[in-house]
Protein backbone atom coordinates (compact mmCIF):
# COMPACT_ATOMS: atom_id res chain seq x y z
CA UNK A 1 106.84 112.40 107.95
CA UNK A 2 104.21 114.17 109.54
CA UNK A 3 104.41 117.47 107.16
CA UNK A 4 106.02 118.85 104.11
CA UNK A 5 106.79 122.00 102.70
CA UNK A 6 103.29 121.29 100.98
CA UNK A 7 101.30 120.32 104.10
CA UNK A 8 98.10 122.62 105.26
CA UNK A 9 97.39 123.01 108.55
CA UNK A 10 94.27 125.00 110.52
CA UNK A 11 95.60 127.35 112.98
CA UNK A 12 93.75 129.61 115.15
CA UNK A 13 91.06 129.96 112.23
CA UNK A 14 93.41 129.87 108.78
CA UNK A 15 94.91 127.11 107.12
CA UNK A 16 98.11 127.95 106.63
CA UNK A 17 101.84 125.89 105.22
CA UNK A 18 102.29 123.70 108.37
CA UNK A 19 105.63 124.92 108.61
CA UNK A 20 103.79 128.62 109.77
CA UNK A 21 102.35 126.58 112.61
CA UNK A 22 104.27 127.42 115.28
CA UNK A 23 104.08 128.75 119.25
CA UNK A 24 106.09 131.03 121.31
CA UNK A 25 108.36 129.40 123.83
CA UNK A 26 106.33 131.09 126.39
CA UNK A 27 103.13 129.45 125.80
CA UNK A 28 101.78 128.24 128.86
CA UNK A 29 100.48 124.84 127.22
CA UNK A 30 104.41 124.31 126.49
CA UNK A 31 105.55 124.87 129.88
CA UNK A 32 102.64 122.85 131.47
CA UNK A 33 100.62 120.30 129.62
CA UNK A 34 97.75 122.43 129.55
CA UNK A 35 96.59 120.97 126.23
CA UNK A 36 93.44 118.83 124.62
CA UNK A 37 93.98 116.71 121.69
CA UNK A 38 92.14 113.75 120.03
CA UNK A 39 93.39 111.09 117.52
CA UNK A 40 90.87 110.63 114.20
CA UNK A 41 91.26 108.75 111.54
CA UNK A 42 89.84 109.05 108.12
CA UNK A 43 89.44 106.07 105.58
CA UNK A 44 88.85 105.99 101.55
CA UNK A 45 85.84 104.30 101.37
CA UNK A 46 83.54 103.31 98.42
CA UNK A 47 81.24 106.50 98.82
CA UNK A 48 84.87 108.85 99.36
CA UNK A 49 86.90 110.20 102.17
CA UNK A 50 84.63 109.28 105.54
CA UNK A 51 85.44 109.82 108.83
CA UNK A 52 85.08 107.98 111.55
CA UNK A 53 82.97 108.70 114.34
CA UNK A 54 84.03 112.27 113.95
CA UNK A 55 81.10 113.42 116.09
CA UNK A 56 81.91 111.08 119.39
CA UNK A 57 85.70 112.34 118.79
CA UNK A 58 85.06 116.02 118.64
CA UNK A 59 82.29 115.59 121.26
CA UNK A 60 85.06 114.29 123.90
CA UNK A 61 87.71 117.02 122.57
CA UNK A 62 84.64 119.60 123.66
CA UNK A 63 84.60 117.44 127.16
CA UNK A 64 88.38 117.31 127.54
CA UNK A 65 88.62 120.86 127.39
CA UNK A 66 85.52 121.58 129.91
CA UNK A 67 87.36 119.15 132.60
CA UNK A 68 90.14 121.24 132.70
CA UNK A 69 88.86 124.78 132.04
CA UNK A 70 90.69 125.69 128.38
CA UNK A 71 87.99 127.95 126.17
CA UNK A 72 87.27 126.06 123.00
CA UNK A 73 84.96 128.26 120.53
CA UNK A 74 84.57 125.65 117.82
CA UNK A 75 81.28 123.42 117.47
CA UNK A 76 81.45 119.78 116.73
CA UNK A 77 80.12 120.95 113.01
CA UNK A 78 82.71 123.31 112.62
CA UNK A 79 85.41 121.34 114.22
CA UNK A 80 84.40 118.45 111.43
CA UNK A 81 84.07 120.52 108.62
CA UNK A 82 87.60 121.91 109.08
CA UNK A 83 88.43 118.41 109.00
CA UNK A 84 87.52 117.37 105.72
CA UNK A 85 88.40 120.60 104.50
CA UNK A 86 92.00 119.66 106.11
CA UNK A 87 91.85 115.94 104.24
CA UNK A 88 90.93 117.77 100.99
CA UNK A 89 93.81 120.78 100.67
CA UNK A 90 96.26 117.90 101.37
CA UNK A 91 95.00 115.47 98.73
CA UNK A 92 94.62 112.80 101.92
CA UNK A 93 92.05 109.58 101.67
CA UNK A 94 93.32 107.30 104.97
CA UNK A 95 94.79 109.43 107.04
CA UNK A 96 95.36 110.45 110.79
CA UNK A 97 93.84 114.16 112.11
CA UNK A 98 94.95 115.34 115.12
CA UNK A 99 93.06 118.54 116.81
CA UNK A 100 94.72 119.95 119.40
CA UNK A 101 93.53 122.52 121.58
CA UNK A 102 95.85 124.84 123.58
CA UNK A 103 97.31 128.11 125.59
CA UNK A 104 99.40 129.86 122.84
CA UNK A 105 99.95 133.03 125.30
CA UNK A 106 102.84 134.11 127.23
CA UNK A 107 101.47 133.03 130.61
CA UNK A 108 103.50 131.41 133.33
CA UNK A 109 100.44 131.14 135.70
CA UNK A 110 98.63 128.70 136.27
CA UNK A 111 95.77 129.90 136.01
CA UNK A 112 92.98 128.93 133.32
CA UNK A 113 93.52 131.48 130.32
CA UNK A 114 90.71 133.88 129.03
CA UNK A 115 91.23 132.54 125.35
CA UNK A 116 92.38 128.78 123.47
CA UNK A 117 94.25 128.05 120.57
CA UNK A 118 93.29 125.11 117.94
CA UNK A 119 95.69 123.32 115.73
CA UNK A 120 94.25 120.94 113.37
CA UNK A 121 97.15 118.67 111.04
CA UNK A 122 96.44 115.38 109.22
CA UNK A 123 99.22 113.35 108.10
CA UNK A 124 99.45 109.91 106.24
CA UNK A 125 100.29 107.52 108.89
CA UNK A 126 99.86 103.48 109.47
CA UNK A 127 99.24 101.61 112.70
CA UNK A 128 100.58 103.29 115.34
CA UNK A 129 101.80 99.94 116.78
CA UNK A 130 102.61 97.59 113.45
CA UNK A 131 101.19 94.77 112.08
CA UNK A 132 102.59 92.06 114.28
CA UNK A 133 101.44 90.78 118.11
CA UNK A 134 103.15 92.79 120.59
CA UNK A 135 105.09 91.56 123.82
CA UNK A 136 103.78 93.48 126.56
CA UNK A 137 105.57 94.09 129.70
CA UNK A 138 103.71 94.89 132.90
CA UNK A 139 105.25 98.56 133.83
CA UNK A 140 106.67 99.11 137.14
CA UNK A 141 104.37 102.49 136.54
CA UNK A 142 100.67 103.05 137.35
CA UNK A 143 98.33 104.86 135.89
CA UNK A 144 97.45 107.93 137.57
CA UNK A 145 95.11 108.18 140.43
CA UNK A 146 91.79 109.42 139.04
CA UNK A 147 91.05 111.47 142.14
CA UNK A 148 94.10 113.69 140.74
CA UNK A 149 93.38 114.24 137.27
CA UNK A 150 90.35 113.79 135.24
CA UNK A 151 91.14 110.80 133.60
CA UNK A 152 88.40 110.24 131.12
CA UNK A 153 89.75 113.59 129.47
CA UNK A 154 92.37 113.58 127.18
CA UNK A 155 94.96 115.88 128.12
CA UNK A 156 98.34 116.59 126.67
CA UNK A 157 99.76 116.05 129.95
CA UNK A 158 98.86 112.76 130.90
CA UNK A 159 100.84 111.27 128.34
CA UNK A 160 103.91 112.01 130.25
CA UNK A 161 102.99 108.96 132.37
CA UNK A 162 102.66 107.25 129.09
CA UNK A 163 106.09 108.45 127.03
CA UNK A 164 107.59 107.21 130.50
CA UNK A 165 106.23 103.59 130.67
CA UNK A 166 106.83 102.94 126.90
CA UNK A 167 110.17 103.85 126.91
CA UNK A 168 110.96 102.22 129.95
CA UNK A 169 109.24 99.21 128.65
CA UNK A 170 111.15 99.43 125.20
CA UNK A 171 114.29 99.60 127.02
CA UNK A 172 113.96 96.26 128.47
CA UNK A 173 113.34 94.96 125.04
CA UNK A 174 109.39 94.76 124.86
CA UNK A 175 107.16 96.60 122.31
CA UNK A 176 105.00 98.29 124.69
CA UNK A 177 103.77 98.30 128.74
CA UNK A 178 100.80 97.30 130.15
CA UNK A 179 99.73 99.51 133.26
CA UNK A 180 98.05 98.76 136.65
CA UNK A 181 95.98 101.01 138.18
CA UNK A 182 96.46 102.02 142.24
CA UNK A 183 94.86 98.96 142.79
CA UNK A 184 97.09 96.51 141.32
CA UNK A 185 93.84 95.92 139.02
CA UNK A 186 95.24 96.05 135.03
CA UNK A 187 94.12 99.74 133.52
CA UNK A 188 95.24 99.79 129.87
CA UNK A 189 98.62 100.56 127.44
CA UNK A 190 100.04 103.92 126.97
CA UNK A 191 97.96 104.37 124.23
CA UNK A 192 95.70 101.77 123.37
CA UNK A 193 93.04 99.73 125.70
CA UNK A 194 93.70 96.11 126.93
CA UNK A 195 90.83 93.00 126.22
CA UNK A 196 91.92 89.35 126.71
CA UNK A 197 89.89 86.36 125.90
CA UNK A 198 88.85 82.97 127.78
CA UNK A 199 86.02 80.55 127.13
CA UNK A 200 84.52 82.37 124.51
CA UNK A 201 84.23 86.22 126.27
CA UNK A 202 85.92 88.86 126.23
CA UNK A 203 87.12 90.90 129.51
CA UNK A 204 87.94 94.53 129.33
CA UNK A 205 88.75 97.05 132.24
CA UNK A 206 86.02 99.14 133.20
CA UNK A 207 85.77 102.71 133.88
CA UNK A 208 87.92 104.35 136.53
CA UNK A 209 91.75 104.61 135.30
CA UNK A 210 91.44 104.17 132.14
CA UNK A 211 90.20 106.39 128.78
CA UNK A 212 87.59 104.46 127.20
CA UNK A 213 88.56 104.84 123.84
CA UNK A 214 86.05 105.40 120.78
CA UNK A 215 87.96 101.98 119.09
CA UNK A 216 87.34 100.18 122.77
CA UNK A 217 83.99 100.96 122.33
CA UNK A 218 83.59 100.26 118.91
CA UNK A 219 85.08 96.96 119.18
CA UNK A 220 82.77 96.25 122.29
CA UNK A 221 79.79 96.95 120.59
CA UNK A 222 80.67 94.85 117.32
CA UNK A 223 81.37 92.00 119.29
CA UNK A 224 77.99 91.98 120.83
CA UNK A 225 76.59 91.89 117.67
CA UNK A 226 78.52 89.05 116.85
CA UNK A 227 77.21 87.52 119.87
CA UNK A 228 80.08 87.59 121.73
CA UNK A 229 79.51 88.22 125.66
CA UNK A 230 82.19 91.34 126.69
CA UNK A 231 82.70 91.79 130.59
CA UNK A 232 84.21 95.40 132.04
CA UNK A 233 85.04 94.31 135.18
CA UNK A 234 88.86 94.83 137.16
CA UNK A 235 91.09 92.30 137.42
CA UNK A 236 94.94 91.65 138.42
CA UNK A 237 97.69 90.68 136.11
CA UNK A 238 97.90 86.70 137.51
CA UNK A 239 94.07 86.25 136.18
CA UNK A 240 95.48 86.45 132.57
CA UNK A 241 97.20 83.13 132.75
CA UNK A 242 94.02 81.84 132.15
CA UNK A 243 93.67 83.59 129.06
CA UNK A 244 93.40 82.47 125.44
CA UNK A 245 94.56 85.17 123.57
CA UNK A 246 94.92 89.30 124.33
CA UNK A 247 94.21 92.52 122.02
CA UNK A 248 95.05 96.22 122.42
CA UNK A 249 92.58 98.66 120.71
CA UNK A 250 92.93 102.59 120.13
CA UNK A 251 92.98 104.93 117.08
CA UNK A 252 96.20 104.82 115.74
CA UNK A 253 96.76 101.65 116.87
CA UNK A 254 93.57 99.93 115.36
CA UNK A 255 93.28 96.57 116.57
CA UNK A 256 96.39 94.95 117.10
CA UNK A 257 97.25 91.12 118.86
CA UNK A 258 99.05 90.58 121.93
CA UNK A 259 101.65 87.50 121.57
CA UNK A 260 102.90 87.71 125.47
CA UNK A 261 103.00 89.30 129.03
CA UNK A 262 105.93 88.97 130.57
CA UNK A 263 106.92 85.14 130.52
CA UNK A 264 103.30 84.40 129.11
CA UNK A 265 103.03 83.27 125.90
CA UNK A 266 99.98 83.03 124.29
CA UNK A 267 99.53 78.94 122.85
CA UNK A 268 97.01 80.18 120.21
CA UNK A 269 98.26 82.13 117.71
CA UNK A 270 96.26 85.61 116.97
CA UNK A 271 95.07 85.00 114.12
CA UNK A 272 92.81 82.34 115.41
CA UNK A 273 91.13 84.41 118.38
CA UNK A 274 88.27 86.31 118.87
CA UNK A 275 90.60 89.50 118.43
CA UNK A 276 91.84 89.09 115.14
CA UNK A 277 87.97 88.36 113.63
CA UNK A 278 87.01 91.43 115.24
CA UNK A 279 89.66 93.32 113.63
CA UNK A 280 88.68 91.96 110.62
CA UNK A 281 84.90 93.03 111.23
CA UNK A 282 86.24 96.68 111.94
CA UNK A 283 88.39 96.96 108.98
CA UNK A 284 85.08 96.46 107.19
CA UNK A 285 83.25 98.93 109.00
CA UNK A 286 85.59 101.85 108.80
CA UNK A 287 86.64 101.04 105.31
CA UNK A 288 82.86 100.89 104.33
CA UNK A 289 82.68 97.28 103.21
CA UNK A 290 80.64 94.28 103.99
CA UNK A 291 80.98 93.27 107.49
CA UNK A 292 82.96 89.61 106.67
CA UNK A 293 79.77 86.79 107.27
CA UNK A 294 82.84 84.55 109.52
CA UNK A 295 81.09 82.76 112.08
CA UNK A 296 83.02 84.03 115.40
């Protein structure tokens, strides 16, 4: 349930019921995509309600909206103090925030509009793709080109190539799709970022068609840390039969396991990989506990 007749939400500089947060059907973001949003997530921790990252998330909502020319007149300060403010009128501790910027005016143009919108809701919400290891399907869809879009932004409408390939994928009985870039190369989920193991390293896609997600990132540098080498480099889907094991990493998603591709199954079981101890070592670190002393 992402709102109740007791939600608050922050719109256009009020918080308001979240059932007051509405658009005309003429807004231009509505008929077009032209929208910026960013998934945040907010954990009870020993010190309180923290954040994560809230300043690389609102700093790449700012970028999103520069790529594609939408006004956005909030700072990263403000933007994060509406946020807690947000957590607080809703009584939330873990919790998912969504900002999303947007053209609220009657305007069938397309043309970039004078003025933006902001929405800001938060909403109790668990792992955006459950507890258990996914079966992945490779999608017969690619990511888009990015010499068409802007890909490291994240815009409202590139998910449309994303709603498409999950619910293709789910309709041939898998959990979720794993894309290919133009290249054949593998780019990432819908809405999480692809890593697979072998030999002790990690492999990740690099820059180019995918978004490199705060979580990706995190994950990357905690397993450095650990002392754990992590490769970006591109590589095509017949390399993962060499694989020991495969994770998918975003915001809502967390860190979640990967039990097959296709007809690939996996021989070790998740919880035994290099994936599943770094999910443990990033519960700890957004949760604010002891980062676990597990060798890995």
């Amino acid at each position: 349930m992402y709102f109740t007749s007791h939600t608050v939400a922050f719109l256009d500089g009020e918080f308001i019921p979240a059932e007051q947060a509405t658009v005309g059907a003429y807004a231009q973001s509505l008929h077009y995509g032209y929208a910026v949003f960013e998934g945040i997530r907010a954990y009870h921790t020993p010190a309180g309600t923290r954040i994560f990252k809230p300043r690389e998330h609102f700093e790449r909502f700012h970028y999103s909206c520069q790529a594609i020319g939408l006004p956005l007149s909030y700072s990263v300060e403000e933007l994060t103090e509406i946020s807690y403010r947000l957590l607080e009128l809703n009584q939330l501790q873990d919790a998912y925030i969504r900002p999303l910027a947007f053209a609220g005016a009657p305007n069938m143009s397309l043309k970039c509009p004078p003025a933006g919108n902001l929405l800001m809701a938060v909403w109790d919400w668990g792992k955006y793709l459950g507890d258990q290891s996914l079966r992945l399907t490779i999608s017969p869809y690619e990511r888009p080109n990015p010499k068409a879009v802007p890909i490291e932004a994240k815009v409202a409408g590139h998910y449309a190539n994303s709603i498409i390939a999950s619910t293709e994928a789910k309709s041939r009985g898998f959990d979720e799709a794993l894309l290919l870039d133009m290249h054949g190369n593998v780019a990432e989920g819908p809405g999480a970022n692809f890593f697979f193991e072998r030999d002790g390293e990690l492999f990740t896609p690099p820059a180019g068609s995918i978004l490199r997600g705060i979580t990706r990132n995190t994950i990357i540098d905690l397993a450095r840390e650990a002392g754990i080498r992590v490769t970006e480099t591109f590589f095509r889907p017949e390399e993962l039969r060499t694989a020991t094991g495969a994770f998918m990493t975003g915001t809502a998603a967390e860190v979640v396991g990967v039990a097959a591709i296709d007809d690939l199954v996996f021989d070790t079981p998740f919880a035994d990989t290099l994936g599943a101890a770094l999910a443990r070592r990033y519960t700890a670190l957004v949760t604010g506990q002891a980062v676990p002393a597990e060798p890995v």
